[in-house]
C-alpha atoms as a PDB file:
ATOM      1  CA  UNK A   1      29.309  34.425 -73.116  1.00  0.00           C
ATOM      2  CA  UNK A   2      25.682  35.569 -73.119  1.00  0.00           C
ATOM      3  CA  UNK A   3      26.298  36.795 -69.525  1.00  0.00           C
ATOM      4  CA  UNK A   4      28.274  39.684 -71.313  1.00  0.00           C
ATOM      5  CA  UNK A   5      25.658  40.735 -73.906  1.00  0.00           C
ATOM      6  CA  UNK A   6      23.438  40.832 -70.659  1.00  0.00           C
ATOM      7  CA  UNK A   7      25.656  42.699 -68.067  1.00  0.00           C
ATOM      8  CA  UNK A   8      26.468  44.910 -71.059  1.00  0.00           C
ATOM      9  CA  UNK A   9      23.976  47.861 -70.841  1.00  0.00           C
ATOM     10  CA  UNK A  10      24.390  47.771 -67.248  1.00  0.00           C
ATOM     11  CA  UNK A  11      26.349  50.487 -66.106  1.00  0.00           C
ATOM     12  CA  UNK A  12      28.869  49.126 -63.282  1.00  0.00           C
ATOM     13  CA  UNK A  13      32.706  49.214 -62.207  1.00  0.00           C
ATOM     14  CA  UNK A  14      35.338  47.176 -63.771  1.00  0.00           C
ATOM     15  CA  UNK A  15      35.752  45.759 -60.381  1.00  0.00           C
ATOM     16  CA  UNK A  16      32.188  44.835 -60.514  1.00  0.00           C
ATOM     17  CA  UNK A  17      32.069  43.225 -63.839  1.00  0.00           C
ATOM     18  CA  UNK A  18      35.086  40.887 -62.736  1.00  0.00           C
ATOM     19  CA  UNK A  19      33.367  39.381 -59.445  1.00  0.00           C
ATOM     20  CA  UNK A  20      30.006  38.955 -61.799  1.00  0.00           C
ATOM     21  CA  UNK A  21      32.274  36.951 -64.413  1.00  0.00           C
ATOM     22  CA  UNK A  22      33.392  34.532 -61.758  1.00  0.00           C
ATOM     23  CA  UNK A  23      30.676  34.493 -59.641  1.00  0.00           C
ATOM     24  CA  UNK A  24      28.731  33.358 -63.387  1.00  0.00           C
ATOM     25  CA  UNK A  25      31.486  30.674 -63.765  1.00  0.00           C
ATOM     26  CA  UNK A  26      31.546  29.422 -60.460  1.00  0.00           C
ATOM     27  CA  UNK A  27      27.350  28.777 -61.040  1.00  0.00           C
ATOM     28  CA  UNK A  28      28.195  27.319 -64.685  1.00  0.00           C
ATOM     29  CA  UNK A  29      30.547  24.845 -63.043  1.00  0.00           C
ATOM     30  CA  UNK A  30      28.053  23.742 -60.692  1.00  0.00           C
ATOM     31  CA  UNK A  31      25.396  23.569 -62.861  1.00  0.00           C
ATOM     32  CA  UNK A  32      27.385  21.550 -65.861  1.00  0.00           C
ATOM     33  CA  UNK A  33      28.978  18.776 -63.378  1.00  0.00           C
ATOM     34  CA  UNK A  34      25.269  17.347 -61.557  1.00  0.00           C
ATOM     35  CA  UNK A  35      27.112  14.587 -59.625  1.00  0.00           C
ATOM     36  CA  UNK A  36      29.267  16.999 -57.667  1.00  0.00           C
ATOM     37  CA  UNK A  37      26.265  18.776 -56.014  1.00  0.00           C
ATOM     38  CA  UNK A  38      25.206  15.009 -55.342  1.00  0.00           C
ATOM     39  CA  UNK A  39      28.842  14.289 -53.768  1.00  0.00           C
ATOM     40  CA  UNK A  40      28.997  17.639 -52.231  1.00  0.00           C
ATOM     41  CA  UNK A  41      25.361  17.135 -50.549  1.00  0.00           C
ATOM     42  CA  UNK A  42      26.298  13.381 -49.330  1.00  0.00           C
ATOM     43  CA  UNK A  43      29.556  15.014 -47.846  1.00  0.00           C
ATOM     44  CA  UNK A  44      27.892  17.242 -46.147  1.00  0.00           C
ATOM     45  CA  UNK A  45      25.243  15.393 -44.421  1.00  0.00           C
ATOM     46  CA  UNK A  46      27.372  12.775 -43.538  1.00  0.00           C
ATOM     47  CA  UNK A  47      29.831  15.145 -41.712  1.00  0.00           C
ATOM     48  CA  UNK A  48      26.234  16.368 -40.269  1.00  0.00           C
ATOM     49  CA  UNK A  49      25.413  13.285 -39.181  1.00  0.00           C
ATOM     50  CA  UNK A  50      29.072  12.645 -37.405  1.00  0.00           C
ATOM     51  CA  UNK A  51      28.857  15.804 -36.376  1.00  0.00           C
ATOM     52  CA  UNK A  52      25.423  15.785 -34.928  1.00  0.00           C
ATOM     53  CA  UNK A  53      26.338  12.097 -33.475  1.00  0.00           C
ATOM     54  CA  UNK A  54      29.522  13.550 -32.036  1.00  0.00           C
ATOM     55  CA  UNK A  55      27.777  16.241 -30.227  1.00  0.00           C
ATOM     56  CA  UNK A  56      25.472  13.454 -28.611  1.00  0.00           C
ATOM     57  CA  UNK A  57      28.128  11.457 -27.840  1.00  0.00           C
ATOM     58  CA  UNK A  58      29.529  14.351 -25.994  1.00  0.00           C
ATOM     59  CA  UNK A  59      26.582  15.298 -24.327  1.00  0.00           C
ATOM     60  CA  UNK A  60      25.525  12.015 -23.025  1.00  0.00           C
ATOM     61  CA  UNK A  61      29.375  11.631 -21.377  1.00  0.00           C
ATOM     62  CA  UNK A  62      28.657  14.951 -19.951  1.00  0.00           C
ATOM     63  CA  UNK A  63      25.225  13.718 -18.636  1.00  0.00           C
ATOM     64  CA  UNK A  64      26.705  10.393 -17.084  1.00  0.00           C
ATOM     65  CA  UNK A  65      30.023  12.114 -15.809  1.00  0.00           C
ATOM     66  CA  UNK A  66      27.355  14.448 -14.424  1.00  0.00           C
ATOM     67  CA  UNK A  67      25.699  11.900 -12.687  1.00  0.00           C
ATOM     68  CA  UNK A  68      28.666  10.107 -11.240  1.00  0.00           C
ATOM     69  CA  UNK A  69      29.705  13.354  -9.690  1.00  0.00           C
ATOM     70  CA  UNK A  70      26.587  13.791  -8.089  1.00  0.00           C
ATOM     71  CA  UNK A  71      26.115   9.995  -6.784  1.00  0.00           C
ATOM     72  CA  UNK A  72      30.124  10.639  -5.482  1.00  0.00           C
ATOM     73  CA  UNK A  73      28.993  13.894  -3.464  1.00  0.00           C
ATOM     74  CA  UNK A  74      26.115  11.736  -2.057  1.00  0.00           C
ATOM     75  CA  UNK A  75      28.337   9.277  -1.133  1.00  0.00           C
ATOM     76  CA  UNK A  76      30.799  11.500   0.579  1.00  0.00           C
ATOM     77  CA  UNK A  77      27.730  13.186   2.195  1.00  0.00           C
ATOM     78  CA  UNK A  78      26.088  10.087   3.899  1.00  0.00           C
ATOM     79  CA  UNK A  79      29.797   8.869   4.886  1.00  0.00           C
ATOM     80  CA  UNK A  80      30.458  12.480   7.304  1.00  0.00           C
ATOM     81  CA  UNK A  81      27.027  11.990   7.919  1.00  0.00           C
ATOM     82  CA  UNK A  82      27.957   8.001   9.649  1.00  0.00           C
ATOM     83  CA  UNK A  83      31.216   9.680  10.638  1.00  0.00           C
ATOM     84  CA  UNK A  84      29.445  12.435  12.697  1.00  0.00           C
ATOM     85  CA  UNK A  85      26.643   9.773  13.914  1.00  0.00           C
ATOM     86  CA  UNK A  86      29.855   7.643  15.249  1.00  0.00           C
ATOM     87  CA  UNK A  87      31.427  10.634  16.656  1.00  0.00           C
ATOM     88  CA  UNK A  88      28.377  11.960  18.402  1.00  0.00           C
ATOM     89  CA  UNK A  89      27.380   8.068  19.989  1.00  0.00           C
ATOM     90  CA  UNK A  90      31.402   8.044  21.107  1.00  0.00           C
ATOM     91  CA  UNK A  91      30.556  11.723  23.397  1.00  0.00           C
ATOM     92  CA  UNK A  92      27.634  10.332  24.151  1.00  0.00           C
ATOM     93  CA  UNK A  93      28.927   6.948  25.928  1.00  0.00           C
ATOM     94  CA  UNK A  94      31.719   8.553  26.805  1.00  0.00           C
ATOM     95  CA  UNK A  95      29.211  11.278  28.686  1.00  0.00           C
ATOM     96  CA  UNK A  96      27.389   8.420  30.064  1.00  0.00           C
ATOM     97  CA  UNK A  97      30.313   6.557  31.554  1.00  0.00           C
ATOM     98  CA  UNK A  98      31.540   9.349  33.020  1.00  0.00           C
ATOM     99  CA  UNK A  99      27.939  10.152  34.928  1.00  0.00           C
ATOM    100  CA  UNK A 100      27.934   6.723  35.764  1.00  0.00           C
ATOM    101  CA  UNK A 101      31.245   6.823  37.505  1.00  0.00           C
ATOM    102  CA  UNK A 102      30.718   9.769  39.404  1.00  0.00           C
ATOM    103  CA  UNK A 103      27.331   8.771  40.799  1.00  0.00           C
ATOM    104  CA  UNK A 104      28.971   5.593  41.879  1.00  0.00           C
ATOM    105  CA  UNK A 105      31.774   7.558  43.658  1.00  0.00           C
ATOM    106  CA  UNK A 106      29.066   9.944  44.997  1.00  0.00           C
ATOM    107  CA  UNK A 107      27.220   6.730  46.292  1.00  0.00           C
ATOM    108  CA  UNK A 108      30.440   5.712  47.729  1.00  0.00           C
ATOM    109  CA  UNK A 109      31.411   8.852  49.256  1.00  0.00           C
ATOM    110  CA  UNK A 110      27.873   8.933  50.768  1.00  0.00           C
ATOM    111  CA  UNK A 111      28.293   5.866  52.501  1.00  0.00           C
ATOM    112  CA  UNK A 112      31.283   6.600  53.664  1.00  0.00           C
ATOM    113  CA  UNK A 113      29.844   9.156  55.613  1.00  0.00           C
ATOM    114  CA  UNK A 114      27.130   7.383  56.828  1.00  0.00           C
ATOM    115  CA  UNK A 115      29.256   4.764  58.112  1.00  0.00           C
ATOM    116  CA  UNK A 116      31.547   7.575  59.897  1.00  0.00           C
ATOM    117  CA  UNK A 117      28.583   9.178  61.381  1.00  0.00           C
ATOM    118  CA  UNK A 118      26.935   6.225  62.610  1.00  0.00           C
ATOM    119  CA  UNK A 119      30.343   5.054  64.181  1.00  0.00           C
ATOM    120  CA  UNK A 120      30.730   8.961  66.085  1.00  0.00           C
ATOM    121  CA  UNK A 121      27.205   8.768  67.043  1.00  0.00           C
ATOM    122  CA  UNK A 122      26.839   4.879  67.791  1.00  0.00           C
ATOM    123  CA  UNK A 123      27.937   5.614  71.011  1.00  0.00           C
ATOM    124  CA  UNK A 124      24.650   7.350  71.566  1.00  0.00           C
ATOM    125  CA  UNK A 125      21.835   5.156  72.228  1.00  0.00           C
ATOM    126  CA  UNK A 126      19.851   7.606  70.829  1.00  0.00           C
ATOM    127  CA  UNK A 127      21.134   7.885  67.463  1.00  0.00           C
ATOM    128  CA  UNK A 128      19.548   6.321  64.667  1.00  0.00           C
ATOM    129  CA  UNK A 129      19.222   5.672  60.872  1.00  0.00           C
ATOM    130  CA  UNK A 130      17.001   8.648  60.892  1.00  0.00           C
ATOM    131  CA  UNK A 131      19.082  11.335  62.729  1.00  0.00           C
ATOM    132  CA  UNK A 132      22.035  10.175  60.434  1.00  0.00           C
ATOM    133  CA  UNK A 133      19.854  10.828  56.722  1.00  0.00           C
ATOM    134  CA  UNK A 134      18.821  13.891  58.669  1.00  0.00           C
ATOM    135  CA  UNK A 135      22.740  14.974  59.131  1.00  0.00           C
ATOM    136  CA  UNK A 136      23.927  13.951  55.794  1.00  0.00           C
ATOM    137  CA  UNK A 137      21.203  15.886  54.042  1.00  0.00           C
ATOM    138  CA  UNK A 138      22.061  19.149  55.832  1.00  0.00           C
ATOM    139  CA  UNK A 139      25.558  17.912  54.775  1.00  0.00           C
END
């Protein structure tokens, strides 16, 4: 009870006096039982440790679910990208066939014509293969 003899002269409120008191016995407690502080220390940096360990834990999930997410939107990208590739080579032969066709039915047509013409103007002797190109290309 020294603390009193101490605080004594010191002019303060009742109030004050009261949190000093247990504030004094709270640091006598601490100070007469070593092996708590040793217990309480341990405690604490083991829950640091799990804590600290938990957080890196977390944060390496985070990392690899990060990562997965990313590879998955690459995926996705470079499948519309085969997707549109497909599509596009579909138009594209699709285009193709369709020129093809129509030149062969233009060829057709063409000699059709020729053949018509050369059987209207056969009867001239003086018709030939050239007149006939001539005609169809004013045609």
């Amino acid at each position: 009870m020294a603390h009193m003899k101490r605080f004594a002269g010191i002019p303060m409120s009742k109030s004050m006096r009261e949190i000093c008191k247990e504030e004094d016995y709270i640091f006598l407690e601490k100070q007469g039982d070593p092996d708590a502080d040793d217990q309480d220390a341990g405690f604490s940096d083991s829950e640091f440790r799990e804590k600290r360990e938990d957080r890196i834990r977390r944060k390496l999930e985070r990392e690899q679910q990060e990562q997965e997410r990313l590879k998955e939107v690459e995926r996705q990208r470079k499948e519309k990208e085969e997707q549109w590739r497909k599509h596009v080579a579909e138009l594209a032969s699709k285009q193709e066939n369709t020129l093809r066709d129509r030149a062969l039915r233009l060829r057709d047509f063409r000699n059709f014509q020729r053949k018509v013409l050369v059987e209207e103007l056969g009867r001239d002797p003086e018709c030939t293969r050239e007149m006939v190109d001539q005609l169809l290309i004013r045609m």
